[in-house]
N, C-alpha and C. Protein backbone atom coordinates (compact mmCIF):
# COMPACT_ATOMS: atom_id res chain seq x y z
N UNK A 1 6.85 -6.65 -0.81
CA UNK A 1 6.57 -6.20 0.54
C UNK A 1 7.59 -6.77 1.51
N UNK A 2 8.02 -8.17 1.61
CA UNK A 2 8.74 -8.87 2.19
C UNK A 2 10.41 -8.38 1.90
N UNK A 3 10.64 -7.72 0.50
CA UNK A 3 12.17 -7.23 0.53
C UNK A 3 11.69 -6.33 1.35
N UNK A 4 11.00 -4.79 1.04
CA UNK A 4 11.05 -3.67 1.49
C UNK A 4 10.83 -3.75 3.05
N UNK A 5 10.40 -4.93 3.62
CA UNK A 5 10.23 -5.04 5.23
C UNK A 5 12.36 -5.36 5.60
N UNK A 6 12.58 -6.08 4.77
CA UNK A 6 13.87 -6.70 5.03
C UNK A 6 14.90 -5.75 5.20
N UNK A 7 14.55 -4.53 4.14
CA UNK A 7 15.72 -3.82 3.55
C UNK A 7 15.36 -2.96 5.20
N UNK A 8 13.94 -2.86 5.63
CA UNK A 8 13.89 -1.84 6.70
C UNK A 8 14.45 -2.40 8.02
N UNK A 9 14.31 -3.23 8.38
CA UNK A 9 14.79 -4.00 9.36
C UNK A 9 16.64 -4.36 9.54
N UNK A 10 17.03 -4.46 8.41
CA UNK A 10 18.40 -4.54 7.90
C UNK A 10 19.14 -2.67 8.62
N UNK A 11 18.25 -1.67 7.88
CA UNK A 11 18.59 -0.65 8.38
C UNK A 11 18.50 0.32 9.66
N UNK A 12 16.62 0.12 10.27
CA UNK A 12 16.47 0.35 11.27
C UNK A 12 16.00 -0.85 12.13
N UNK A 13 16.14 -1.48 12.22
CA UNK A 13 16.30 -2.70 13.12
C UNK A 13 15.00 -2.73 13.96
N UNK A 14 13.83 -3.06 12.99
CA UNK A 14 12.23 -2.46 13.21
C UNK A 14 11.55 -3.87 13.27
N UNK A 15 12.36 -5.25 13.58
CA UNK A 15 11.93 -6.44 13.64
C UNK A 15 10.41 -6.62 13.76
N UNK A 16 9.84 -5.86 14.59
CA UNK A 16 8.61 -5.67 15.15
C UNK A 16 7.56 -5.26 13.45
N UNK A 17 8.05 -5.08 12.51
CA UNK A 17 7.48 -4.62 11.85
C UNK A 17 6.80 -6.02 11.09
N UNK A 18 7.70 -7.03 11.44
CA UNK A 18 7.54 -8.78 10.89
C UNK A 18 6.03 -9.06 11.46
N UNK A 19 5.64 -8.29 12.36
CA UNK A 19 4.35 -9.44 13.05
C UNK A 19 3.23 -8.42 11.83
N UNK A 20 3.58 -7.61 11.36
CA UNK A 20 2.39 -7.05 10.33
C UNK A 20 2.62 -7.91 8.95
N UNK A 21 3.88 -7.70 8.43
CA UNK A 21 4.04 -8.38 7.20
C UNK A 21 3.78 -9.67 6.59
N UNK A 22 4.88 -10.96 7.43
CA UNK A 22 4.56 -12.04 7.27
C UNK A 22 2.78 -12.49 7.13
N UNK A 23 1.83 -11.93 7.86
CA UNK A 23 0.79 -12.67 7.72
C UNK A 23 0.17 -11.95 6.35
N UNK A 24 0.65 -10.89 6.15
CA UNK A 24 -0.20 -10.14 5.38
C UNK A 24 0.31 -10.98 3.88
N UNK A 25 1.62 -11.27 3.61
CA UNK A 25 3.06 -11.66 2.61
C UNK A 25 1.92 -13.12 2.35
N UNK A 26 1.53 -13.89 3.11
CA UNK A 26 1.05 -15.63 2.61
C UNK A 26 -0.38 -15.02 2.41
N UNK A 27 -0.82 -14.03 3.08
CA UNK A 27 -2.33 -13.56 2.77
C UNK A 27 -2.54 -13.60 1.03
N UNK A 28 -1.68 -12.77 0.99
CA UNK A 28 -1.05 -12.29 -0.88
C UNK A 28 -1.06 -13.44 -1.76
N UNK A 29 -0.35 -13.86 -0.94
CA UNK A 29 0.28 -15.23 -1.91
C UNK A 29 -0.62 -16.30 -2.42
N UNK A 30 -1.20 -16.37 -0.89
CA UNK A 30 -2.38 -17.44 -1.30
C UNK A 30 -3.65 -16.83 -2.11
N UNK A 31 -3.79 -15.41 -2.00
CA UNK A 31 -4.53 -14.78 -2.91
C UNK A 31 -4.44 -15.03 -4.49
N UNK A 32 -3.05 -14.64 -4.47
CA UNK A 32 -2.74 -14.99 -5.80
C UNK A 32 -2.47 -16.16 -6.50
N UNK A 33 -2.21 -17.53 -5.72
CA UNK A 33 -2.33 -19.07 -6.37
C UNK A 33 -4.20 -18.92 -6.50
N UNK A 34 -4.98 -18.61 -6.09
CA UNK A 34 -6.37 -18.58 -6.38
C UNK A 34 -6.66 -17.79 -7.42
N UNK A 35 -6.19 -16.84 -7.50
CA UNK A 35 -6.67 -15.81 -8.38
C UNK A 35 -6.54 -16.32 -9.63
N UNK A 36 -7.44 -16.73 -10.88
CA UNK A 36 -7.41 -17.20 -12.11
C UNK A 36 -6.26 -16.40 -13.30
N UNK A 37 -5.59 -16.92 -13.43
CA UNK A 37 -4.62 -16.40 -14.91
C UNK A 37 -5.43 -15.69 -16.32
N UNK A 38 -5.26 -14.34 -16.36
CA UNK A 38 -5.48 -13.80 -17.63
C UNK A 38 -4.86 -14.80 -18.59
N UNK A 39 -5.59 -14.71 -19.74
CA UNK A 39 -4.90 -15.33 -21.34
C UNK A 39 -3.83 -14.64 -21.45
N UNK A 40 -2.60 -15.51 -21.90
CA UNK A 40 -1.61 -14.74 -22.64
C UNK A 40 -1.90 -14.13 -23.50
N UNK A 41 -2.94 -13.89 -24.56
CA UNK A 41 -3.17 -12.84 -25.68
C UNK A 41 -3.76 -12.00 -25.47
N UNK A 42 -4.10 -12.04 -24.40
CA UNK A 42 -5.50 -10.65 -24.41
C UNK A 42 -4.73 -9.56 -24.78
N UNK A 43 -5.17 -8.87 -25.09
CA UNK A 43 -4.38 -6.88 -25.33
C UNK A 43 -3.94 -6.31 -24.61
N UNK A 44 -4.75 -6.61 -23.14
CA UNK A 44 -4.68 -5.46 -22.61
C UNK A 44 -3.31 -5.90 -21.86
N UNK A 45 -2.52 -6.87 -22.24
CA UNK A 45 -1.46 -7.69 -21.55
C UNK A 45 0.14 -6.96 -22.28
N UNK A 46 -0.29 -6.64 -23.28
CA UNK A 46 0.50 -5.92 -24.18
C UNK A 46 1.10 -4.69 -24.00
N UNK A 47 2.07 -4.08 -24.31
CA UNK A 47 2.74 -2.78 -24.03
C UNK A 47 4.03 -2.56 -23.06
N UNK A 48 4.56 -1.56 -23.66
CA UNK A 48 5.36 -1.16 -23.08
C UNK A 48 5.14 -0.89 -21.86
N UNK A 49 4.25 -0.20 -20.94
CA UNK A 49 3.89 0.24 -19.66
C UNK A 49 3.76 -0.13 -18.83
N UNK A 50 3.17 -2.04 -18.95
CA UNK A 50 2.39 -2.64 -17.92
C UNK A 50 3.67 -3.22 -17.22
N UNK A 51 4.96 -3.86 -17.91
CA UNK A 51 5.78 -4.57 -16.46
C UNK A 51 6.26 -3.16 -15.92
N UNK A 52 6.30 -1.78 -16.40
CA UNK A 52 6.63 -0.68 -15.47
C UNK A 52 6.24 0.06 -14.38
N UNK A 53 4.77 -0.45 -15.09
CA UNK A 53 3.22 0.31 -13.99
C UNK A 53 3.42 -0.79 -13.06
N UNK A 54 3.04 -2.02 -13.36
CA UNK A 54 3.30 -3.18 -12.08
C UNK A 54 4.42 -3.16 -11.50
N UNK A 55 5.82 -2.92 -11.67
CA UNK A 55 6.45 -2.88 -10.76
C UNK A 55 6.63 -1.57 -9.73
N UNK A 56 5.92 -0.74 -10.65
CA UNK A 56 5.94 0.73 -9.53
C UNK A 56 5.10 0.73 -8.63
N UNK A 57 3.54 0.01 -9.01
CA UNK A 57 2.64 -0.52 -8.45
C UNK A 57 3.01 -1.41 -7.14
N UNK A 58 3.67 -1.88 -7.60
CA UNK A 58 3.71 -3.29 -6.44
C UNK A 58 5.09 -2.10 -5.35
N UNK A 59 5.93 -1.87 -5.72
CA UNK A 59 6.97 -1.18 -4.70
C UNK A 59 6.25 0.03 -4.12
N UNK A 60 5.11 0.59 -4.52
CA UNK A 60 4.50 1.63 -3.63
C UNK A 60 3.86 0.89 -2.70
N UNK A 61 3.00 0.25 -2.98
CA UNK A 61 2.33 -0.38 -2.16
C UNK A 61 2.83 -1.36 -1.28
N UNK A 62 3.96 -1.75 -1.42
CA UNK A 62 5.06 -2.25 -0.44
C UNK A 62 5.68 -1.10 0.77
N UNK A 63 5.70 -0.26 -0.03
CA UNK A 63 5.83 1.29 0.90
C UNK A 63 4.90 1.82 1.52
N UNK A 64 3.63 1.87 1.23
CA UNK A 64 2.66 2.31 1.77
C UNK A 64 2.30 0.89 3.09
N UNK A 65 2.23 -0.35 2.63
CA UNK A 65 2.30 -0.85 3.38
C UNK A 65 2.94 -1.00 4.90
N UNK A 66 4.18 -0.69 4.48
CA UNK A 66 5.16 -0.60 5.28
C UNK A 66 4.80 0.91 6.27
N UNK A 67 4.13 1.82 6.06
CA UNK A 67 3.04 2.92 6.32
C UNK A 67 2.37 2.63 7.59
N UNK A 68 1.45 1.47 6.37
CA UNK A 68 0.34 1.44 7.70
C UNK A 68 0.35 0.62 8.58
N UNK A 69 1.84 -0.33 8.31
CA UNK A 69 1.74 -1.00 9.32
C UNK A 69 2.39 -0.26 10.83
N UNK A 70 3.29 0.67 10.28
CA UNK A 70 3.49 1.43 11.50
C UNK A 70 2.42 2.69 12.11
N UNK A 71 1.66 2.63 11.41
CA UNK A 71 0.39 3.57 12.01
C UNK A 71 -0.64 2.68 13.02
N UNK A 72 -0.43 1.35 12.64
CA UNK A 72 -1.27 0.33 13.40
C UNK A 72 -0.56 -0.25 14.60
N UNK A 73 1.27 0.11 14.87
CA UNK A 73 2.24 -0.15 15.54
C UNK A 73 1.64 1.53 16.93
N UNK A 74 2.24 2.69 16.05
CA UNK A 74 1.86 3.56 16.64
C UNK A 74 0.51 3.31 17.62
N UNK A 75 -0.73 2.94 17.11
CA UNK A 75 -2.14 2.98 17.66
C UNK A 75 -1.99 2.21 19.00
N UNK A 76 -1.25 0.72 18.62
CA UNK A 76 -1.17 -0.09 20.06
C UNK A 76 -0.75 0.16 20.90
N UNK A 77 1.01 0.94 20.45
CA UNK A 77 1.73 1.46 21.27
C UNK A 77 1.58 2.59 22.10
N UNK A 78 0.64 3.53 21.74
CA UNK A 78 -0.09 4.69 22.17
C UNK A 78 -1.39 4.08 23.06
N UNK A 79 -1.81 2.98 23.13
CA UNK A 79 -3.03 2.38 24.04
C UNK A 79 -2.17 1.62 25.08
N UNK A 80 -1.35 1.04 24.60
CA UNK A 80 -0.27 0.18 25.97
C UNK A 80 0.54 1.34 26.57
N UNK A 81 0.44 2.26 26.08
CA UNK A 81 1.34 3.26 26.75
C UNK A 81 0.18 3.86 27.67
N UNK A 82 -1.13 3.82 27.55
CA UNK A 82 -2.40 4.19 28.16
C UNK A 82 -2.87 3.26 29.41
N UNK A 83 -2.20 2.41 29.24
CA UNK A 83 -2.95 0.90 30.03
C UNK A 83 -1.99 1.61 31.52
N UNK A 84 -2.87 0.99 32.27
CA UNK A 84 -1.25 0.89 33.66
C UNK A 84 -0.97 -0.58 33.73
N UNK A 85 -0.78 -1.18 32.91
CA UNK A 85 -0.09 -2.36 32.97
C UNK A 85 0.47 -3.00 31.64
N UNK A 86 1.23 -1.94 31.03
CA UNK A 86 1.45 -2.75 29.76
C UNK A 86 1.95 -4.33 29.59
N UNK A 87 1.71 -4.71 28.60
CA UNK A 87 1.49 -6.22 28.28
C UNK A 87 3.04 -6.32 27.93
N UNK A 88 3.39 -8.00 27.29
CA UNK A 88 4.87 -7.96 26.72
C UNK A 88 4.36 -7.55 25.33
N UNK A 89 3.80 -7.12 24.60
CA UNK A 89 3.59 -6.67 23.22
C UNK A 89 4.36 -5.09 23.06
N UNK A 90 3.88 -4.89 24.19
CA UNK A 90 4.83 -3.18 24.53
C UNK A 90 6.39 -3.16 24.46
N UNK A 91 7.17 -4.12 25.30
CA UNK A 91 8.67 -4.05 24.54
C UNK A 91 8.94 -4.85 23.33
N UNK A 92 7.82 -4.94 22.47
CA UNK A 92 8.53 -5.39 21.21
C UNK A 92 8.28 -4.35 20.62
N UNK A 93 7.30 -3.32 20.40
CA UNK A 93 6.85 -2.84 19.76
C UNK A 93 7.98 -0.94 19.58
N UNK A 94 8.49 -0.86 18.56
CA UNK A 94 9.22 1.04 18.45
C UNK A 94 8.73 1.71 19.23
N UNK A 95 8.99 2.68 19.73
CA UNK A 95 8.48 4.11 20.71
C UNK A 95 7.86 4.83 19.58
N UNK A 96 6.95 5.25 20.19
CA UNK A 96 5.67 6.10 19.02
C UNK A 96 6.52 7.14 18.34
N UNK A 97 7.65 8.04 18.28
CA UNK A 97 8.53 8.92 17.93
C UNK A 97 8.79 7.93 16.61
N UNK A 98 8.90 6.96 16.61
CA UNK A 98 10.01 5.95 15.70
C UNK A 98 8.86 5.24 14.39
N UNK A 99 7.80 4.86 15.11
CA UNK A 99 6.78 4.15 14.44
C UNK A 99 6.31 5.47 13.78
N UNK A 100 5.93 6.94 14.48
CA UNK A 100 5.64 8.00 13.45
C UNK A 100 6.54 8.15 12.41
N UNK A 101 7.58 8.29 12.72
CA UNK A 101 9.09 8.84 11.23
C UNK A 101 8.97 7.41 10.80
N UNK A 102 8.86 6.60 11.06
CA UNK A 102 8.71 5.53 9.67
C UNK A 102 7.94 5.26 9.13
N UNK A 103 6.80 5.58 9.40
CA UNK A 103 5.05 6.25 8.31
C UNK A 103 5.47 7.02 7.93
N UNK A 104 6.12 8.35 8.30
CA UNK A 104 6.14 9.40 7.49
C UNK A 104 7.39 9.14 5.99
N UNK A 105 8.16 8.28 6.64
CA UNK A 105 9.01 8.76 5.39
C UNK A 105 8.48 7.27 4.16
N UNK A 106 7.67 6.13 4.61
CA UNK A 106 7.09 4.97 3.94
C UNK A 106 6.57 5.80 3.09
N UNK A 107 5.14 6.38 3.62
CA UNK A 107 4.61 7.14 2.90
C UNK A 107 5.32 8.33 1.59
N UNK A 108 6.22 8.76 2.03
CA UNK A 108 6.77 9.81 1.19
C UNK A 108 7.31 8.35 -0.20
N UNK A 109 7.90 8.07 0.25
CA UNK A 109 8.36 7.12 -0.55
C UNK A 109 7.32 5.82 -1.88
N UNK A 110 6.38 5.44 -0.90
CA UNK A 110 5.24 5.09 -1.43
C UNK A 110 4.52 5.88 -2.21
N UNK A 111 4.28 6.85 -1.75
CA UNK A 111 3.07 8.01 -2.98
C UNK A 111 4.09 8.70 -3.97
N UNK A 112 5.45 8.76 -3.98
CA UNK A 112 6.37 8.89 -5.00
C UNK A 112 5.88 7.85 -5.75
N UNK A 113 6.20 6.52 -5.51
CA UNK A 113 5.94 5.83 -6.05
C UNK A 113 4.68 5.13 -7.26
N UNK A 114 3.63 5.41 -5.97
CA UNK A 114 2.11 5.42 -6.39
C UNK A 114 1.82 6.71 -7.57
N UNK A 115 2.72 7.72 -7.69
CA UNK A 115 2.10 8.72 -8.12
C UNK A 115 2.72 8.19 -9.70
N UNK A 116 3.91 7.73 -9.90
CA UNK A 116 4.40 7.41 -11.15
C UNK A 116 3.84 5.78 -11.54
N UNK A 117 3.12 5.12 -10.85
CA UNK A 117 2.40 4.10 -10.99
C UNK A 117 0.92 4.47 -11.43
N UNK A 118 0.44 5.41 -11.13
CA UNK A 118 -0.86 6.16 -11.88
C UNK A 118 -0.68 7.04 -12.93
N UNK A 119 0.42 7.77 -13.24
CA UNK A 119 1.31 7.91 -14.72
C UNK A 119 1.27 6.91 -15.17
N UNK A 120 2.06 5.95 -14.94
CA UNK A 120 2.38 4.62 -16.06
C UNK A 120 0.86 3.91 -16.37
N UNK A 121 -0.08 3.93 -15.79
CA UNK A 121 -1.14 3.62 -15.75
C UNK A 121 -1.99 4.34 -16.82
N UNK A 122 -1.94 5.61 -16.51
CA UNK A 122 -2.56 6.40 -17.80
C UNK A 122 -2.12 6.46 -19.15
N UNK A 123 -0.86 6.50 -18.96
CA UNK A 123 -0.26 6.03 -20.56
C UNK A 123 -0.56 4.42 -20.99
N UNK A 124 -0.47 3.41 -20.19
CA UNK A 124 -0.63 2.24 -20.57
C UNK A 124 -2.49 1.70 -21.20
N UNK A 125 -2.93 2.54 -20.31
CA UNK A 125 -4.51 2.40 -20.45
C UNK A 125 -5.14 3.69 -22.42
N UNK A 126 -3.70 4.40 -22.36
CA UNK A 126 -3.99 5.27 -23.62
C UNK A 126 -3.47 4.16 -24.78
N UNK A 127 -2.47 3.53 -24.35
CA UNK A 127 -2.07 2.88 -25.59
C UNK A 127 -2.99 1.33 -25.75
N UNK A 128 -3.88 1.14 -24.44
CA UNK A 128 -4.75 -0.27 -24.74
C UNK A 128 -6.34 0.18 -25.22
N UNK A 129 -6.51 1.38 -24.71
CA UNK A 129 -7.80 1.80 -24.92
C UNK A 129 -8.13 2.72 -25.87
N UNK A 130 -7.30 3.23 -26.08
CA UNK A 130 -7.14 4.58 -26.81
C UNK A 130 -7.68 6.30 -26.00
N UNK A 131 -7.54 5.52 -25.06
CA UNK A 131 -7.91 7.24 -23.70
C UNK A 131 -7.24 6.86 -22.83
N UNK A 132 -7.12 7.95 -21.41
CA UNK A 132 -6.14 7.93 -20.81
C UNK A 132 -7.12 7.59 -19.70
N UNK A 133 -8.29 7.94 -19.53
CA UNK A 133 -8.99 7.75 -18.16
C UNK A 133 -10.35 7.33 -18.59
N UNK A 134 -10.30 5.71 -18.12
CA UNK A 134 -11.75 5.04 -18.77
C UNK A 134 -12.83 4.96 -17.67
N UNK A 135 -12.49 5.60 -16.41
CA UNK A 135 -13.47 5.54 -15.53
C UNK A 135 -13.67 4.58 -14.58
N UNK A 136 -12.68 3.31 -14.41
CA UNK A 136 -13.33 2.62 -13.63
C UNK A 136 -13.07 2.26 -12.63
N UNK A 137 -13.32 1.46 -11.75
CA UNK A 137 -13.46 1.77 -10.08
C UNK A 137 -11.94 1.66 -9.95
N UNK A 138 -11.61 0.54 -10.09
CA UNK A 138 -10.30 0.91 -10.37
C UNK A 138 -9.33 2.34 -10.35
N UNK A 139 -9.70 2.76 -10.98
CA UNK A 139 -9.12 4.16 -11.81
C UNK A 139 -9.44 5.38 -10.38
N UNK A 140 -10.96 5.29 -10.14
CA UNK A 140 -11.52 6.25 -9.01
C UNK A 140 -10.52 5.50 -7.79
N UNK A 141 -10.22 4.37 -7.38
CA UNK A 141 -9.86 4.32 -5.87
C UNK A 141 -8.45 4.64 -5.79
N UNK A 142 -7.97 4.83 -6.98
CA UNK A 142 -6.54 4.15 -7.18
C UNK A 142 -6.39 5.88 -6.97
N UNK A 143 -7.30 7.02 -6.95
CA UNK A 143 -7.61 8.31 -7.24
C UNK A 143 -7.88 9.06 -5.72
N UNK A 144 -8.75 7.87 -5.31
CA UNK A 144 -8.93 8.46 -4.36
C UNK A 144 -8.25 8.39 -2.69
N UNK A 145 -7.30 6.89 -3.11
CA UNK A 145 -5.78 6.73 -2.11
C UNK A 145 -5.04 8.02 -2.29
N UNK A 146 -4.64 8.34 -3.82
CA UNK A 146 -3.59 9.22 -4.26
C UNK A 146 -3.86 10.38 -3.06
N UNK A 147 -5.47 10.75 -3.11
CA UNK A 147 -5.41 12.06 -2.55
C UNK A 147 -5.22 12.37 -1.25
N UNK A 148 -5.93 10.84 -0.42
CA UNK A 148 -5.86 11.22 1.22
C UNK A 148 -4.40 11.11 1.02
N UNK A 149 -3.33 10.27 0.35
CA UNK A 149 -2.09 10.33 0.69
C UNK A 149 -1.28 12.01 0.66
N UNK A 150 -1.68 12.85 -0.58
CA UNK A 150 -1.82 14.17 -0.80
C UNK A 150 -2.01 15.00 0.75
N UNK A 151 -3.25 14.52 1.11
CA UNK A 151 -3.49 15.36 2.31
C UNK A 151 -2.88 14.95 3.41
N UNK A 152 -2.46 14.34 3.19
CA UNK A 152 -1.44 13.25 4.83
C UNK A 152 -0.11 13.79 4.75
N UNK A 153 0.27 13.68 3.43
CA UNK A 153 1.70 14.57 3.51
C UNK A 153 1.77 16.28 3.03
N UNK A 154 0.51 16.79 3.17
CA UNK A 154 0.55 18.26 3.06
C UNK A 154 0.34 18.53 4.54
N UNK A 155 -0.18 17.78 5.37
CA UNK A 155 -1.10 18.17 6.95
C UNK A 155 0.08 17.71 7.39
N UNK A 156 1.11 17.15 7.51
CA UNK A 156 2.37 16.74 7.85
C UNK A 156 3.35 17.76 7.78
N UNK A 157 3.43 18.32 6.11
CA UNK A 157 4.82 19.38 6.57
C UNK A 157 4.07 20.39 6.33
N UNK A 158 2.65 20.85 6.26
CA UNK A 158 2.31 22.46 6.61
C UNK A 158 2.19 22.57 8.18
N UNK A 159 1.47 21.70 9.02
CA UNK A 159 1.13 21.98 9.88
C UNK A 159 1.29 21.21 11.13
N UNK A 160 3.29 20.38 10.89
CA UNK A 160 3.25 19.14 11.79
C UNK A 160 2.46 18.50 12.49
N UNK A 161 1.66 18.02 11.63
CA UNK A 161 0.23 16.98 11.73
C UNK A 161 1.01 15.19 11.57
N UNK A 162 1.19 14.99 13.02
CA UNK A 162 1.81 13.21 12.98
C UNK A 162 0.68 12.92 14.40
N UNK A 163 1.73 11.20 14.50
CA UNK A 163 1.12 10.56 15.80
C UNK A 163 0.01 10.13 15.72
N UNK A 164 -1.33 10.40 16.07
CA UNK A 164 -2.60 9.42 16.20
C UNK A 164 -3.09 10.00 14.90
N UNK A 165 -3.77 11.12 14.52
CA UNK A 165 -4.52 11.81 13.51
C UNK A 165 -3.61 11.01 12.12
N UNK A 166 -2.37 11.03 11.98
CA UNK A 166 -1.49 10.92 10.94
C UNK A 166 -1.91 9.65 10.57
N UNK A 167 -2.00 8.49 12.43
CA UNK A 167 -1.94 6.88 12.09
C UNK A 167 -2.99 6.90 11.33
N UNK A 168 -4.28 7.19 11.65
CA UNK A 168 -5.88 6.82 11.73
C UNK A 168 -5.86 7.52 9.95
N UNK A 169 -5.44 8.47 9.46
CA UNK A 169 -5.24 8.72 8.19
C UNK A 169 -4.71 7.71 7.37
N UNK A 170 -3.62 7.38 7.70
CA UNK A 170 -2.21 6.58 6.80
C UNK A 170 -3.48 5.08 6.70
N UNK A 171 -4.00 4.99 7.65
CA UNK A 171 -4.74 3.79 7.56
C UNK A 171 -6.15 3.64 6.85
N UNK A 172 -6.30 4.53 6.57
CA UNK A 172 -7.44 5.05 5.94
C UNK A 172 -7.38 4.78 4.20
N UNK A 173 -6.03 5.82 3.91
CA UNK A 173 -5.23 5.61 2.85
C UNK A 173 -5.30 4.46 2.26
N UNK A 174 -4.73 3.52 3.46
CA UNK A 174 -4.12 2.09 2.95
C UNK A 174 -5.35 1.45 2.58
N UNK A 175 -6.43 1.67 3.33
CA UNK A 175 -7.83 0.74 3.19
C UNK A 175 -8.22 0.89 1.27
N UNK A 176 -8.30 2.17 1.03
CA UNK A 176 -8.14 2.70 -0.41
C UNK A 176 -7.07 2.10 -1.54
N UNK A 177 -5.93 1.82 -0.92
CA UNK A 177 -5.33 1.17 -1.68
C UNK A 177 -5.60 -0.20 -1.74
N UNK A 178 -6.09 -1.33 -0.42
CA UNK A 178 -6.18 -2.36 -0.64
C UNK A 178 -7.61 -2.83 -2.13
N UNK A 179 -8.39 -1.69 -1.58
CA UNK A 179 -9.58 -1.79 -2.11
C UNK A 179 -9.03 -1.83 -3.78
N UNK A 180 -8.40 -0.99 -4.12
CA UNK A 180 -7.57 -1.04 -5.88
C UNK A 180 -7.08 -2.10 -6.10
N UNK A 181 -6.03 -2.74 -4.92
CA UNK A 181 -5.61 -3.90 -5.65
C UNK A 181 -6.72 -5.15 -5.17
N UNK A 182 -7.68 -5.23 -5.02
CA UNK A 182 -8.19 -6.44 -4.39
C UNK A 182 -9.18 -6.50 -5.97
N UNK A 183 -9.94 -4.69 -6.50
CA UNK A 183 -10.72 -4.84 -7.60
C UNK A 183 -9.74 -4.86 -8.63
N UNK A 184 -8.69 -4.66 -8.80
CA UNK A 184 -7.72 -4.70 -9.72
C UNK A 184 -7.88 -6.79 -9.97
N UNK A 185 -7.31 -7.50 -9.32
CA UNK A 185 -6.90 -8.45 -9.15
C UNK A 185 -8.03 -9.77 -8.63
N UNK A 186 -9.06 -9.53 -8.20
CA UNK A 186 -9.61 -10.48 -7.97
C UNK A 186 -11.36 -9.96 -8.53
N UNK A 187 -12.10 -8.45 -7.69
CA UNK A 187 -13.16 -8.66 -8.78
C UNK A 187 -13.53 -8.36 -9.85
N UNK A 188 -12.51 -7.49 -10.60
CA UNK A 188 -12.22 -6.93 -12.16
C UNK A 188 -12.00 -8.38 -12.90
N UNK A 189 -11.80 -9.38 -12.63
CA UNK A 189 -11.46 -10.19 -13.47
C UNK A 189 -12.48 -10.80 -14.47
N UNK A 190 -12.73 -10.88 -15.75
CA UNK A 190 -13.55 -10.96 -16.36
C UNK A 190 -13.75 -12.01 -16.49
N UNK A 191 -15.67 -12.61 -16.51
CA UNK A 191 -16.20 -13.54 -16.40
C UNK A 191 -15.48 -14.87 -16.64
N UNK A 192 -15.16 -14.91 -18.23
CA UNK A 192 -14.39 -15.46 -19.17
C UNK A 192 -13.03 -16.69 -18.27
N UNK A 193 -12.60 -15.47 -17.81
CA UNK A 193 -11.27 -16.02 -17.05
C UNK A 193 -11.60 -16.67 -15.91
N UNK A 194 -12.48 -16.49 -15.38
CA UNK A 194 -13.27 -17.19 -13.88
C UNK A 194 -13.24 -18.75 -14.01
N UNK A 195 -13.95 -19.11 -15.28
CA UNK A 195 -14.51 -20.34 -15.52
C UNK A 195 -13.72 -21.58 -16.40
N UNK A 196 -13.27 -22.40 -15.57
CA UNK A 196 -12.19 -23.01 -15.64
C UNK A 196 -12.59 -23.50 -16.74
């Protein structure tokens, strides 16, 4: 998340995009020094798929991230632009034109991403399970991000659908995705592994 903020800032000079990331980047982190270590043997650790699915995994959702944090940029900036007295949060923050085209193209980029990360997923889950779709919540949210993202970028270039409707979507999305990786990673984890 922290390259893909870098690489954006490097190019569009979206500094403002730092006050979403950084907190979210140690949020992660410290998530993950807590989060208990799978066994090195388990199976399901095995295969060709999983460092492919995880890294497609993790760079969508660095993209999508990068999404909603400008849909949540857009929202403020569209209420300080409402205020008659905007605050100093208003000249840090992109012009709503800028914070929309960089959701829109995060997103494009992210659900590319996400979409070959739920491929690699189905093949990886065929070669640990012996099926491609075992049903589980997991599987449904990770299903049901895919689609509002589907409808966010069909309502986008059928019917130039951006700006507030687009933010309040993209964010919606993202809530769906957090929800995958939070049951992915912290309450999918089996009993076993919990207990030190």
């Amino acid at each position: 998340m922290v390259l893909v903020f870098l690489v954006i800032s490097m190019r569009a000079r979206l500094e403002a995009l730092g006050l979403a990331v950084y907190p979210v980047a140690f949020g992660l982190v410290l998530v993950a020094n807590l989060t208990p270590v799978v066994p090195v043997g388990d199976p399901v650790l095995r295969g060709l798929f999983l460092p492919i699915h995880t890294t497609l995994a993790f760079f969508g959702y660095a993209a999508l991230f990068v999404a909603f944090a400008g849909g949540i940029l857009y929202l403020v900036q569209e209420r300080e632009l409402r205020s008659r007295a905007p605050r100093t949060f208003y000249y840090l923050i992109p012009s709503l034109e800028r914070c929309d085209t960089l959701s829109a193209r995060a997103i494009e980029v992210g659900f590319a991403l996400l979409t070959l990360a739920i491929v690699t997923g189905l093949l990886w889950s065929h070669a640990v399970h012996g099926r491609y779709w075992t049903s589980s919540p997991k599987e449904w949210s990770a299903l049901v991000a895919w689609t509002l993202y589907v409808v966010l970028i069909l309502a986008r270039q059928r019917t130039g659908w951006g700006g507030r409707r687009a933010a309040l979507l993209g964010i919606a999305a993202f809530a769906a995705v957090i929800f995958t990786f939070v049951w992915m990673n912290v309450l999918a984890v089996p009993v076993s592994a919990r207990t030190p």
